[in-house]
PDB file of N, CA and C in Angstrom:
ATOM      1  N   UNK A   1     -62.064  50.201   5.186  1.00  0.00           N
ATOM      2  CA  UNK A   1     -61.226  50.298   6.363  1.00  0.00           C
ATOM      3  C   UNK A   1     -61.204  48.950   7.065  1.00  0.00           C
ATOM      4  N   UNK A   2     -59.890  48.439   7.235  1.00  0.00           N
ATOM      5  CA  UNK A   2     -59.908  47.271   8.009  1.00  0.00           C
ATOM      6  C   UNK A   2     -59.406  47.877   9.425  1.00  0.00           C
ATOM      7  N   UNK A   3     -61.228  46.558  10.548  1.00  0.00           N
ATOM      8  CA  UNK A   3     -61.008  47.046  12.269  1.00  0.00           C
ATOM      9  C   UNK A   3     -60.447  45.999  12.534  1.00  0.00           C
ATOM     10  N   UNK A   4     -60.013  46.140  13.307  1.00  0.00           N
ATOM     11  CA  UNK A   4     -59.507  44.559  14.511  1.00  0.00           C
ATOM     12  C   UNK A   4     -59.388  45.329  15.978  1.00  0.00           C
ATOM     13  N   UNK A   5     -60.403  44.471  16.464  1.00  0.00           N
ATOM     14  CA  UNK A   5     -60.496  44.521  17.580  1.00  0.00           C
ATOM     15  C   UNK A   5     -59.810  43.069  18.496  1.00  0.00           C
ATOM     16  N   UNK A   6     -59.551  44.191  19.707  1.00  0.00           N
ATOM     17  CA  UNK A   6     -58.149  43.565  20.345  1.00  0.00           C
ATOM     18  C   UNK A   6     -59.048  43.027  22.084  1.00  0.00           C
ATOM     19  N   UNK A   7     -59.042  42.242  22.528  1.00  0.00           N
ATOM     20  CA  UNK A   7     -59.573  42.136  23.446  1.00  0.00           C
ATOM     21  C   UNK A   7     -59.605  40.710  24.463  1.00  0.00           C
ATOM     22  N   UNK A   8     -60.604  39.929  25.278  1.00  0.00           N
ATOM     23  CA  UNK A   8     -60.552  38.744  25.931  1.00  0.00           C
ATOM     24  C   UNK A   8     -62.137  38.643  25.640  1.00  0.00           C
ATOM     25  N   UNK A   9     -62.157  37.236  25.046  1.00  0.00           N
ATOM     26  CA  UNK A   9     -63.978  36.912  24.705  1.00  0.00           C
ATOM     27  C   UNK A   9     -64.862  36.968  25.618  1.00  0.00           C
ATOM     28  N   UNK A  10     -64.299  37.000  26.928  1.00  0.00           N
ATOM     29  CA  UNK A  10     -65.263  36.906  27.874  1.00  0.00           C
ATOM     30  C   UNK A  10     -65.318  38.095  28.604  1.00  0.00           C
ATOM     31  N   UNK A  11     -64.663  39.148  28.319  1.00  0.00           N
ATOM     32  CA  UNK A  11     -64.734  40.361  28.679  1.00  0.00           C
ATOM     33  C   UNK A  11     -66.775  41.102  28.227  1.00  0.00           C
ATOM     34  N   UNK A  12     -67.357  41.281  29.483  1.00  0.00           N
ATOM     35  CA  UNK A  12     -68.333  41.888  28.962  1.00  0.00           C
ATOM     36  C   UNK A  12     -68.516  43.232  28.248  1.00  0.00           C
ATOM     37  N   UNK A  13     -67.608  44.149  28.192  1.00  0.00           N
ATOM     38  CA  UNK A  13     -67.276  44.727  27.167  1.00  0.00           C
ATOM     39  C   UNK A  13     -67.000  44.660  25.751  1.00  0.00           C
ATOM     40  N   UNK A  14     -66.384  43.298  25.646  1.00  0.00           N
ATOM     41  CA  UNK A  14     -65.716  42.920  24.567  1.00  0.00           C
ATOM     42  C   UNK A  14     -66.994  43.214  24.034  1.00  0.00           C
ATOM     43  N   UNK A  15     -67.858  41.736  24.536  1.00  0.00           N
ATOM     44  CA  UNK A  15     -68.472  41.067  24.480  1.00  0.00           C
ATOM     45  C   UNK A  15     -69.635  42.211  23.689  1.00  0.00           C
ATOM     46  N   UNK A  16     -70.183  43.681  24.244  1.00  0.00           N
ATOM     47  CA  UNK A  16     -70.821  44.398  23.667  1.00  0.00           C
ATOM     48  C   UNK A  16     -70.981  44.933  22.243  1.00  0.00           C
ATOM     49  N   UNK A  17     -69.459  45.024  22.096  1.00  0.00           N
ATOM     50  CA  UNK A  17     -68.743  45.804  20.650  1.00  0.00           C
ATOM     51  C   UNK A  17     -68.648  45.068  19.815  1.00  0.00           C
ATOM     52  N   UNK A  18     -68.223  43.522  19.994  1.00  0.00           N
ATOM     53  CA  UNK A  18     -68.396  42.595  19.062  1.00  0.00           C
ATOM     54  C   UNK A  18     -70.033  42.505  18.723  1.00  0.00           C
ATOM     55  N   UNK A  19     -70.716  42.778  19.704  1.00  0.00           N
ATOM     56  CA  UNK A  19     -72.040  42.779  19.223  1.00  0.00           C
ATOM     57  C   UNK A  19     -72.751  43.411  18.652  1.00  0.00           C
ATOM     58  N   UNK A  20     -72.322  44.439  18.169  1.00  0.00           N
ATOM     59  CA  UNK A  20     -72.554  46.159  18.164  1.00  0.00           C
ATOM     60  C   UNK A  20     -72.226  45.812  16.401  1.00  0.00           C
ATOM     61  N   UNK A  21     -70.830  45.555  16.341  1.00  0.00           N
ATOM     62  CA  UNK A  21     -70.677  45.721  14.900  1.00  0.00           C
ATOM     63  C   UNK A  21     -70.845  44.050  14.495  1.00  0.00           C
ATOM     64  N   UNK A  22     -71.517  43.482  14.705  1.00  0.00           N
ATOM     65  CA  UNK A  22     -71.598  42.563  14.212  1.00  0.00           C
ATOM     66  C   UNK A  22     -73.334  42.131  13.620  1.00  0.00           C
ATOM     67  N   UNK A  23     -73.728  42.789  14.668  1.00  0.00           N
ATOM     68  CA  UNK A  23     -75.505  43.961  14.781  1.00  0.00           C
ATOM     69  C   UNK A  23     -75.655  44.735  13.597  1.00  0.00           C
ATOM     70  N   UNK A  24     -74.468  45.629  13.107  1.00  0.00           N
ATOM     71  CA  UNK A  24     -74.502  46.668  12.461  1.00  0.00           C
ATOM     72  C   UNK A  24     -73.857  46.089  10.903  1.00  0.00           C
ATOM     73  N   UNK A  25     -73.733  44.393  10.464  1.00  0.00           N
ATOM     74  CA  UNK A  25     -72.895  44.065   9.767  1.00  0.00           C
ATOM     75  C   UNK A  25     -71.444  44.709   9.080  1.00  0.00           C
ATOM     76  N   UNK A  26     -70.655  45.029  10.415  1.00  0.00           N
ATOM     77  CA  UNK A  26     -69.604  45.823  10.188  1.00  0.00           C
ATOM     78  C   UNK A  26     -68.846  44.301   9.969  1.00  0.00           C
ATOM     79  N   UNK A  27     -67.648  44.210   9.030  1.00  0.00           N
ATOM     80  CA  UNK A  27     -66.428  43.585   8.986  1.00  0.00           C
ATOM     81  C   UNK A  27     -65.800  43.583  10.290  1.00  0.00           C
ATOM     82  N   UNK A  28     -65.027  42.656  10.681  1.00  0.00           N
ATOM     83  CA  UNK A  28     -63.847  42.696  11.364  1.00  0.00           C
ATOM     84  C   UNK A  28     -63.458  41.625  12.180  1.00  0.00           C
ATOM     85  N   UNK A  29     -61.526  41.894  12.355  1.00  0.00           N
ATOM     86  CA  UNK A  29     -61.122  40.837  12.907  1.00  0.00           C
ATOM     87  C   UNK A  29     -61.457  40.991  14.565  1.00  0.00           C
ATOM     88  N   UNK A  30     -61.188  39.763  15.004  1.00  0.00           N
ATOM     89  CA  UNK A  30     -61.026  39.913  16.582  1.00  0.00           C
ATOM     90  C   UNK A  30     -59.828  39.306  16.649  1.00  0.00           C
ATOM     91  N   UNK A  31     -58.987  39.773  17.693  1.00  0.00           N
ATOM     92  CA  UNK A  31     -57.663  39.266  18.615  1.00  0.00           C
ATOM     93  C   UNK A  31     -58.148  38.971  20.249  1.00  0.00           C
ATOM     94  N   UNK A  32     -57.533  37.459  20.395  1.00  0.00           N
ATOM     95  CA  UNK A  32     -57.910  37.443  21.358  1.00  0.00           C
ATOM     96  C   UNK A  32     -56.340  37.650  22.497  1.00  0.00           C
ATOM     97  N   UNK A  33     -56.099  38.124  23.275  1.00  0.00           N
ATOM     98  CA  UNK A  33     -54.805  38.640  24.446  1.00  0.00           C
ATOM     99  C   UNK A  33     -54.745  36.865  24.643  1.00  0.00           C
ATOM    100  N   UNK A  34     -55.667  36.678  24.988  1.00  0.00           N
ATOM    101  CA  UNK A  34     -55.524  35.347  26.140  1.00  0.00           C
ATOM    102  C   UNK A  34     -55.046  33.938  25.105  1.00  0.00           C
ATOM    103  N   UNK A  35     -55.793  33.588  23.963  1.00  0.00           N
ATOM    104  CA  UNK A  35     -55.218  32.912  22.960  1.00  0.00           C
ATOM    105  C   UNK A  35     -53.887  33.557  21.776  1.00  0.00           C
ATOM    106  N   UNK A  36     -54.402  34.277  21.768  1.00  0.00           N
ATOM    107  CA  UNK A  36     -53.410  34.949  20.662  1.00  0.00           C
ATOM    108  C   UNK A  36     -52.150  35.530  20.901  1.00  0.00           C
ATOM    109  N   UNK A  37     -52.077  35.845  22.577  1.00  0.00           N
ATOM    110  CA  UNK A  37     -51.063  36.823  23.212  1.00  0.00           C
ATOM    111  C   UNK A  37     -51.430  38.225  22.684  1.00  0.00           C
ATOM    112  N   UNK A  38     -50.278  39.082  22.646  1.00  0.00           N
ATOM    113  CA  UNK A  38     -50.554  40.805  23.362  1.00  0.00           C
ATOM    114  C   UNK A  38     -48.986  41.047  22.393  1.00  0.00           C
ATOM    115  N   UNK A  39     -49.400  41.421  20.732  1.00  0.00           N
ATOM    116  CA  UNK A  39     -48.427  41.145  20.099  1.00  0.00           C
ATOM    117  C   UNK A  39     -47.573  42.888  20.314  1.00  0.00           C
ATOM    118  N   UNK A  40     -46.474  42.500  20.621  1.00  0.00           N
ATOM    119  CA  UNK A  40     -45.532  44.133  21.061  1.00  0.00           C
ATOM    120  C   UNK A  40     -45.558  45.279  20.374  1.00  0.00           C
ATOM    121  N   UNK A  41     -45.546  44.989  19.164  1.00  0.00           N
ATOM    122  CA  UNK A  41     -45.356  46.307  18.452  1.00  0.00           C
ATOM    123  C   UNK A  41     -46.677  46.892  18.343  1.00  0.00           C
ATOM    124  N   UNK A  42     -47.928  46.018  18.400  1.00  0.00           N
ATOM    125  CA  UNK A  42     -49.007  46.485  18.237  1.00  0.00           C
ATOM    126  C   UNK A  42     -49.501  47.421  19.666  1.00  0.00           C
ATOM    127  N   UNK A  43     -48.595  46.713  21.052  1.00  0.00           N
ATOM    128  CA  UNK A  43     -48.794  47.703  22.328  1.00  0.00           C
ATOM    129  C   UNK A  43     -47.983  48.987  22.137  1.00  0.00           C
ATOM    130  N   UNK A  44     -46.598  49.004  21.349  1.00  0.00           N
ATOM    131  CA  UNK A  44     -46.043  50.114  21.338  1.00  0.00           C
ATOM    132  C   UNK A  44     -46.974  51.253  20.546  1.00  0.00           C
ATOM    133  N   UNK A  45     -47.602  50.627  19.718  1.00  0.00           N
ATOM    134  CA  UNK A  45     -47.983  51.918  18.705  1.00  0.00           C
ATOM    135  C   UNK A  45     -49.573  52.633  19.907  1.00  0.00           C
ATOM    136  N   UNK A  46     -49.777  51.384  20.572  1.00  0.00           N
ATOM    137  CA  UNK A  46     -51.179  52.023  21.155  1.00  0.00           C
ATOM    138  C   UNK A  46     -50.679  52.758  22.394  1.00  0.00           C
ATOM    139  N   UNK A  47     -49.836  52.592  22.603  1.00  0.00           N
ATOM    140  CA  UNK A  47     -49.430  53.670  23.847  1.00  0.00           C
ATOM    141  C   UNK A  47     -48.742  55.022  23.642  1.00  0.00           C
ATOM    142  N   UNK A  48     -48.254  55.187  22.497  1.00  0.00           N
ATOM    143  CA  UNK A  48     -47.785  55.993  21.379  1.00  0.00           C
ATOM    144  C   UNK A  48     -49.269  57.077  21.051  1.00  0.00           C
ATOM    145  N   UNK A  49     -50.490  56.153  20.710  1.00  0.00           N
ATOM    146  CA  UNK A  49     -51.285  56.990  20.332  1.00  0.00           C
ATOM    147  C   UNK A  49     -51.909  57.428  21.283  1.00  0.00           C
ATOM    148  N   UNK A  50     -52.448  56.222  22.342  1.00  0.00           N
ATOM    149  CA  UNK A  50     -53.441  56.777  23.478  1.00  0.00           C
ATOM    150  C   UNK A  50     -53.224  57.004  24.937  1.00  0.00           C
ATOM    151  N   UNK A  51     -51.206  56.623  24.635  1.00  0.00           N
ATOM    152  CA  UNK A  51     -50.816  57.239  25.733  1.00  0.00           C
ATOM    153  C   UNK A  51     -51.255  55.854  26.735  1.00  0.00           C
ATOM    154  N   UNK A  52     -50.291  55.672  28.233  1.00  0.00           N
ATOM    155  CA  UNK A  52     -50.254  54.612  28.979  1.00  0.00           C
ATOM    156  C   UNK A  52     -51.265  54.831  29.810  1.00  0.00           C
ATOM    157  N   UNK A  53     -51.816  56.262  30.482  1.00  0.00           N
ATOM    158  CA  UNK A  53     -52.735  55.956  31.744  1.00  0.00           C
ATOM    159  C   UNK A  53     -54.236  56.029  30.841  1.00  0.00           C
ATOM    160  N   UNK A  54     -54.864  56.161  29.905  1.00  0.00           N
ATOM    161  CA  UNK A  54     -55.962  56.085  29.276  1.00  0.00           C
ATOM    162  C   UNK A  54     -56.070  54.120  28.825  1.00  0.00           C
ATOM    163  N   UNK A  55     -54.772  53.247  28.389  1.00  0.00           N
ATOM    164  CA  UNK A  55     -54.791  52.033  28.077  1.00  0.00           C
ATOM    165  C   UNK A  55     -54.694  51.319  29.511  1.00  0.00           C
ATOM    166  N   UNK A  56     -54.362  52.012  30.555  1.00  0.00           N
ATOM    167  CA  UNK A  56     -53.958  50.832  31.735  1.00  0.00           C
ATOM    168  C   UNK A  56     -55.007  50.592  32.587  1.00  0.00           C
ATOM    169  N   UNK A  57     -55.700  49.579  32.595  1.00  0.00           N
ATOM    170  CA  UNK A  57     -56.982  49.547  33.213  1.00  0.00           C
ATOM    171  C   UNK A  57     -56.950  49.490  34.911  1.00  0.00           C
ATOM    172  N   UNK A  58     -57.080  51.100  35.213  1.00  0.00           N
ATOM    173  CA  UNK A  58     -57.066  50.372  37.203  1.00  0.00           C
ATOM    174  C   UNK A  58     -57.760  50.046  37.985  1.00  0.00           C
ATOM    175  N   UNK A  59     -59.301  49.756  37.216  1.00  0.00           N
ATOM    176  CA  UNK A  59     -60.292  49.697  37.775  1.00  0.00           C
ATOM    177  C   UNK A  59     -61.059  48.828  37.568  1.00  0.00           C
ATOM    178  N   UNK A  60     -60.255  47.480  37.049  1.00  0.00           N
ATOM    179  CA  UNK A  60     -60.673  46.369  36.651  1.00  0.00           C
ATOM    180  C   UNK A  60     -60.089  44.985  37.618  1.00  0.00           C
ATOM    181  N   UNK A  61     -60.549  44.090  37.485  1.00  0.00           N
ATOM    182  CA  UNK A  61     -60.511  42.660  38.427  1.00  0.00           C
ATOM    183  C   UNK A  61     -58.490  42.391  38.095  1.00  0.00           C
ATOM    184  N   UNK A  62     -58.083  42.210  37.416  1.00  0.00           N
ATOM    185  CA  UNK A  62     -56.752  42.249  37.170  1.00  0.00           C
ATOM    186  C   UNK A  62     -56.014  42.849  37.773  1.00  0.00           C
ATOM    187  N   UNK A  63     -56.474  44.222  37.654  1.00  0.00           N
ATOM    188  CA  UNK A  63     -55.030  45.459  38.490  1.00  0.00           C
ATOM    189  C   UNK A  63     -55.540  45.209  39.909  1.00  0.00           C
ATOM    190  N   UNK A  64     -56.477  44.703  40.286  1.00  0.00           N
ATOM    191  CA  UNK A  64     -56.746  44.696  41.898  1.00  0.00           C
ATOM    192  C   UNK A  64     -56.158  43.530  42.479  1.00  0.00           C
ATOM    193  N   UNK A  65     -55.853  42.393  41.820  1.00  0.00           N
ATOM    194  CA  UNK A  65     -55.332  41.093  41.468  1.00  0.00           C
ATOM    195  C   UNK A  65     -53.501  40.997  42.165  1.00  0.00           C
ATOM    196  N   UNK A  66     -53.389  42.766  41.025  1.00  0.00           N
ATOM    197  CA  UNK A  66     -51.814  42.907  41.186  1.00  0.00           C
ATOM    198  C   UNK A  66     -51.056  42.891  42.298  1.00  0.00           C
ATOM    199  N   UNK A  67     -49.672  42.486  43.063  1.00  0.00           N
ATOM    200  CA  UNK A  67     -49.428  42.867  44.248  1.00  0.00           C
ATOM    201  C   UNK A  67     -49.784  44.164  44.132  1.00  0.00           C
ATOM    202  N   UNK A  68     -49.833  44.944  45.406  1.00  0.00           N
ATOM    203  CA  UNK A  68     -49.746  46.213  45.576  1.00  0.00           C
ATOM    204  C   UNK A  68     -47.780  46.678  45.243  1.00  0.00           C
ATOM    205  N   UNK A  69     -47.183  45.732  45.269  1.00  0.00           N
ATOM    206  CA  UNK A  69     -45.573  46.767  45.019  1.00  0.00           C
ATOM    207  C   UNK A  69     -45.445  46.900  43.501  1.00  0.00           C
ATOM    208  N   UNK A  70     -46.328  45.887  42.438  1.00  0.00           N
ATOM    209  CA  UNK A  70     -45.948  45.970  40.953  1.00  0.00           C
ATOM    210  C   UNK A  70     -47.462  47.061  41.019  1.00  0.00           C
ATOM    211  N   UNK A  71     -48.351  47.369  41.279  1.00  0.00           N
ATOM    212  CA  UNK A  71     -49.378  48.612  41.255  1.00  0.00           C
ATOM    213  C   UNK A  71     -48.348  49.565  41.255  1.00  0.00           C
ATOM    214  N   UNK A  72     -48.227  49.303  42.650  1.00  0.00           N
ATOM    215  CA  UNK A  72     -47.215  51.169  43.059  1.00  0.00           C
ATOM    216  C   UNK A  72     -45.831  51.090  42.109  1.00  0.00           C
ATOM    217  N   UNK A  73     -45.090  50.239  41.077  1.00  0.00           N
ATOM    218  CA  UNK A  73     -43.978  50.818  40.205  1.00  0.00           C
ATOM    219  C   UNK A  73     -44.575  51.065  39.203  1.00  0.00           C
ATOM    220  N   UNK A  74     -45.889  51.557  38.776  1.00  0.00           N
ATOM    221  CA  UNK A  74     -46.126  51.609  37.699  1.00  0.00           C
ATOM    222  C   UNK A  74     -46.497  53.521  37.535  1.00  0.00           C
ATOM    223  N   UNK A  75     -45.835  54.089  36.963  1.00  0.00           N
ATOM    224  CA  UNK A  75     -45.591  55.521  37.002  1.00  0.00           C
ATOM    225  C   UNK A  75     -44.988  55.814  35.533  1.00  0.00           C
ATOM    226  N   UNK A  76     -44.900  55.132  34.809  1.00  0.00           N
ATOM    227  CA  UNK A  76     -45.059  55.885  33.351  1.00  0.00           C
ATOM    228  C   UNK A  76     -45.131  54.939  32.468  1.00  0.00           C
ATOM    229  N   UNK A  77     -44.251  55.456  31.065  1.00  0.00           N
ATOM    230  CA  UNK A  77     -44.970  54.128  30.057  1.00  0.00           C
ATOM    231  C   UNK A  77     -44.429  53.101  30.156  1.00  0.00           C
ATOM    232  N   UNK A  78     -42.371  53.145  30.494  1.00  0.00           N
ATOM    233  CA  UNK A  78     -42.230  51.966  30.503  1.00  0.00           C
ATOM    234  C   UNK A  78     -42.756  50.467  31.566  1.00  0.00           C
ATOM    235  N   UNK A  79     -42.832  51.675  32.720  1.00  0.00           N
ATOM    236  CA  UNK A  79     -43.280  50.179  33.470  1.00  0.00           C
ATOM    237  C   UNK A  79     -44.727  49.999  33.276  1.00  0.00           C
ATOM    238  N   UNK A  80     -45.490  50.721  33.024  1.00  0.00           N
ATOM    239  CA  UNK A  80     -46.777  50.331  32.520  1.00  0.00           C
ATOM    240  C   UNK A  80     -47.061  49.159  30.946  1.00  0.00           C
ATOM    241  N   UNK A  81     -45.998  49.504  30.278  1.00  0.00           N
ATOM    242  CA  UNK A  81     -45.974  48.691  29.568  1.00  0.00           C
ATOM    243  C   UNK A  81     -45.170  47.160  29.523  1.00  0.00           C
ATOM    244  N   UNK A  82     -44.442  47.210  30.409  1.00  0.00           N
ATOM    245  CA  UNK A  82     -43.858  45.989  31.258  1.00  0.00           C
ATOM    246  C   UNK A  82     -45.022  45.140  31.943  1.00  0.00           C
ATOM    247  N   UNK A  83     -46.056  45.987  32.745  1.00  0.00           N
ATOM    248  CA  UNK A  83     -46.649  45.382  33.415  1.00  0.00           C
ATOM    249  C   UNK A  83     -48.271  44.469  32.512  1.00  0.00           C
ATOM    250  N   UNK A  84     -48.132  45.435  31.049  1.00  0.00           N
ATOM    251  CA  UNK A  84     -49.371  45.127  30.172  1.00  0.00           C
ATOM    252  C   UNK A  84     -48.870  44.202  29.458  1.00  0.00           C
ATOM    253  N   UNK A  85     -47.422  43.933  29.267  1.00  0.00           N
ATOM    254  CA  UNK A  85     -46.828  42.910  28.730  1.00  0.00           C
ATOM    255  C   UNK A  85     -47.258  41.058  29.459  1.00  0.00           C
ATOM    256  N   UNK A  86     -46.677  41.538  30.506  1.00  0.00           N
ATOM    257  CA  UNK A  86     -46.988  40.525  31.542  1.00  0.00           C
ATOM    258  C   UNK A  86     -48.149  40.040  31.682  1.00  0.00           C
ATOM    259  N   UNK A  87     -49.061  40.932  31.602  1.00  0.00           N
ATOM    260  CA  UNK A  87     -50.310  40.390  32.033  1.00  0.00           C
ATOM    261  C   UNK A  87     -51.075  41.506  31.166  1.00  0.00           C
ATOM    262  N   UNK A  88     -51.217  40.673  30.174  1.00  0.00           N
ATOM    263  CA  UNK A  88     -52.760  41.411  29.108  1.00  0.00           C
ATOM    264  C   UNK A  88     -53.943  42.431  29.491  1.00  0.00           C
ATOM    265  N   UNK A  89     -54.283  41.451  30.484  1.00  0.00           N
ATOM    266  CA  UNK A  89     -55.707  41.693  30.633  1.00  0.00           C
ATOM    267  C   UNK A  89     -55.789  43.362  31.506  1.00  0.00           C
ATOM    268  N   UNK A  90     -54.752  44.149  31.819  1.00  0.00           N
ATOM    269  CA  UNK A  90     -54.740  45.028  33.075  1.00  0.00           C
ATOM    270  C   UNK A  90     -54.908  46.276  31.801  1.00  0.00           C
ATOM    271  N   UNK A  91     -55.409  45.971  30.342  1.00  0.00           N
ATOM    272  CA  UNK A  91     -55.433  47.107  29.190  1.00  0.00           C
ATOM    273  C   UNK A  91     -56.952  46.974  29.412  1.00  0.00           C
ATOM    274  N   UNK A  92     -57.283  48.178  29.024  1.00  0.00           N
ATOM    275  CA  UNK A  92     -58.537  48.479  28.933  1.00  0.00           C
ATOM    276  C   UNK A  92     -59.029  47.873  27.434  1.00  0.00           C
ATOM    277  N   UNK A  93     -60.002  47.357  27.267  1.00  0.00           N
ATOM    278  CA  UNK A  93     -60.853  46.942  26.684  1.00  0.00           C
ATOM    279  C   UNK A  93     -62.141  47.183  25.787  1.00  0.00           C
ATOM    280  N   UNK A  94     -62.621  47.312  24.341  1.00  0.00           N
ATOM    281  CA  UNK A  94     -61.912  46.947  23.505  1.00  0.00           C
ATOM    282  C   UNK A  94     -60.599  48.290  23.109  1.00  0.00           C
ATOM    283  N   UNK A  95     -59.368  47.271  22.866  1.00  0.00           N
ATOM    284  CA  UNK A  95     -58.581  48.236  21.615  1.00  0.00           C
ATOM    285  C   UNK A  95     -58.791  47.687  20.594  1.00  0.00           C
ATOM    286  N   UNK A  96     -58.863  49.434  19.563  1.00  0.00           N
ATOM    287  CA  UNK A  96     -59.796  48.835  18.263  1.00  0.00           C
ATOM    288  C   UNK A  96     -59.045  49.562  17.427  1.00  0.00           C
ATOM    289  N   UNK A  97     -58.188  49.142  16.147  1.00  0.00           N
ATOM    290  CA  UNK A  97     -57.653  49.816  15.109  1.00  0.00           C
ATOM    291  C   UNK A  97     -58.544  49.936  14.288  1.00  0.00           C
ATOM    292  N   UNK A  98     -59.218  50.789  13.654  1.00  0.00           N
ATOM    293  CA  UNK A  98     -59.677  51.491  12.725  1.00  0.00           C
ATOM    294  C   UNK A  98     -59.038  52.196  11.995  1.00  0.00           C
ATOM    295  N   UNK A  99     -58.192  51.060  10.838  1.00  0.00           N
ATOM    296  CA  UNK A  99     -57.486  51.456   9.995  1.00  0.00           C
ATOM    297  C   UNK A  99     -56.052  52.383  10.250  1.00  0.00           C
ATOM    298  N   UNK A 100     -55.831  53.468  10.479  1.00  0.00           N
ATOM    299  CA  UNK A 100     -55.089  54.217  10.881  1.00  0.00           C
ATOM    300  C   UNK A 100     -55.171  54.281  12.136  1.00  0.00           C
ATOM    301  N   UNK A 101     -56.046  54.201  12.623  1.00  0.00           N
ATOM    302  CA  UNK A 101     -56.767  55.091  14.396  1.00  0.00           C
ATOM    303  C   UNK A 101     -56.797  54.209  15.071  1.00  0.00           C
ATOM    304  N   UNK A 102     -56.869  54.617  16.393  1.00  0.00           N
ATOM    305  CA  UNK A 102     -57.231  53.228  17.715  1.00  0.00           C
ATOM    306  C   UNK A 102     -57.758  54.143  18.729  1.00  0.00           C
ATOM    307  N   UNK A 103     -58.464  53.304  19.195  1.00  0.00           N
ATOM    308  CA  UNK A 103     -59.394  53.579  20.589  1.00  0.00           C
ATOM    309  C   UNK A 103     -59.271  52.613  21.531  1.00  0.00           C
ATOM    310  N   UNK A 104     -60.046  52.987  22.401  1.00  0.00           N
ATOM    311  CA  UNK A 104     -59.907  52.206  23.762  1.00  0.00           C
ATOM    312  C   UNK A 104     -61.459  52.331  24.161  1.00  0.00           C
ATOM    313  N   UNK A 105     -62.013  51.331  24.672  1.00  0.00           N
ATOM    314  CA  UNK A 105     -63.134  51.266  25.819  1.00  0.00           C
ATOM    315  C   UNK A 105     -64.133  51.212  24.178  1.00  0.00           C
ATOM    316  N   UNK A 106     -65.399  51.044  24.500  1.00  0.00           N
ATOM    317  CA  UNK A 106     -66.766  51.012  23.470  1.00  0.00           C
ATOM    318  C   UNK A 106     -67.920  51.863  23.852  1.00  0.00           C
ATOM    319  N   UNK A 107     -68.339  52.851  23.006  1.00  0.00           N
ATOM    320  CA  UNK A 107     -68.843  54.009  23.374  1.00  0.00           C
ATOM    321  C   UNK A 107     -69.458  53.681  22.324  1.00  0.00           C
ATOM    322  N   UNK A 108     -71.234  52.998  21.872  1.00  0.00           N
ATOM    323  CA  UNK A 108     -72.207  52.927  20.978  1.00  0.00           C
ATOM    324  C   UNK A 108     -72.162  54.328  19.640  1.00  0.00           C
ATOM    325  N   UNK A 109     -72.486  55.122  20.543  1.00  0.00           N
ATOM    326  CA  UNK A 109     -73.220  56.475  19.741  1.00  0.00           C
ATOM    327  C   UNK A 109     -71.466  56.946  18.793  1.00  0.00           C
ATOM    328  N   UNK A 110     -70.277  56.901  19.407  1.00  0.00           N
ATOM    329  CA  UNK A 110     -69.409  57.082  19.032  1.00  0.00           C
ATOM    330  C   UNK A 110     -68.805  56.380  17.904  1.00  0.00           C
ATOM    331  N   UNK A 111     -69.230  54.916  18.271  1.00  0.00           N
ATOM    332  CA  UNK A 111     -68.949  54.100  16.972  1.00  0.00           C
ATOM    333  C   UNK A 111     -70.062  54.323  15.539  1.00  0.00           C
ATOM    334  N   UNK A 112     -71.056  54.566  15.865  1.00  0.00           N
ATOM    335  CA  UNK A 112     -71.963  54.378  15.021  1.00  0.00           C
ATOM    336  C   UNK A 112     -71.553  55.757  13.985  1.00  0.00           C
ATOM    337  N   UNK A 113     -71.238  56.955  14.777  1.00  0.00           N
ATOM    338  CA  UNK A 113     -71.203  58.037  14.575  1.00  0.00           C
ATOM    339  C   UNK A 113     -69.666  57.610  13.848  1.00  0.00           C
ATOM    340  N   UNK A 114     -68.831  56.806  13.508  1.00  0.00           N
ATOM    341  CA  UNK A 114     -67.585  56.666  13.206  1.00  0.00           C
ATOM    342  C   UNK A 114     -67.939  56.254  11.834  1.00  0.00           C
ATOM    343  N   UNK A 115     -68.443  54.839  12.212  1.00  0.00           N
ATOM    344  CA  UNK A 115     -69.209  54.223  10.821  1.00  0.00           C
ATOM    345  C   UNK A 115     -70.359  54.836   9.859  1.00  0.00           C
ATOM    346  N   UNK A 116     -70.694  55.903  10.168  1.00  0.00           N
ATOM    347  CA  UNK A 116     -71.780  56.535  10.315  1.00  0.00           C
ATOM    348  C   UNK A 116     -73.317  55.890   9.678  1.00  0.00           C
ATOM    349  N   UNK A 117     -73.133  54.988  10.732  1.00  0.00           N
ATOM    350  CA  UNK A 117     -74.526  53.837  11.191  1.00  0.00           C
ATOM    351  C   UNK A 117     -75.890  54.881  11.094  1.00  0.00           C
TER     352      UNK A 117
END
């Protein structure tokens, strides 16, 4: 199974999961948002799978960042995905394709239990 994980290097999250499977000599790519950009079709399919309010991070340094009038238009996928376009970093962290599948956020026992570590 090829992962690629999607994320910002300095995200301390990232920062866990890369460590996690890299701990666990798992394969995989990393994408970085901030060098690499926030490639489109790869946001369409993740909002498709995990849906816009589970990917839109509102509780992170970014969305607090946001004016409050681009916060308050954000009410479904398209403008949520307008607004993740714009600015990367307001996705929750890591998104991780696992082959077919994608997730959001890094949950140890869950990954291990995936890989079955």
């Amino acid at each position: 199974m090829a992962i690629t994980l999607y994320g910002i290097t300095n995200c301390d999250t990232v920062k866990k999961a890369r460590a996690f499977l890299s701990d666990n000599g798992v394969e995989y790519a990393f994408h970085d948002f901030r060098k690499q950009g926030l490639p489109e079709k790869h946001l369409d399919a993740w909002l498709k799978a995990i849906g816009w309010e589970k990917l839109l991070n509102r509780k992170g340094t970014m969305w607090r960042k946001l004016d409050p009038a681009e916060q308050a238009s954000v009410g479904d996928a398209a403008s949520a995905r307008k607004v993740m376009l714009a600015e990367p970093r307001v996705i929750k962290r890591p998104v991780v394709e696992w082959g077919p599948e994608t997730t959001v956020g890094f949950d140890a026992d869950a990954w291990a239990k995936r890989l079955r570590l």
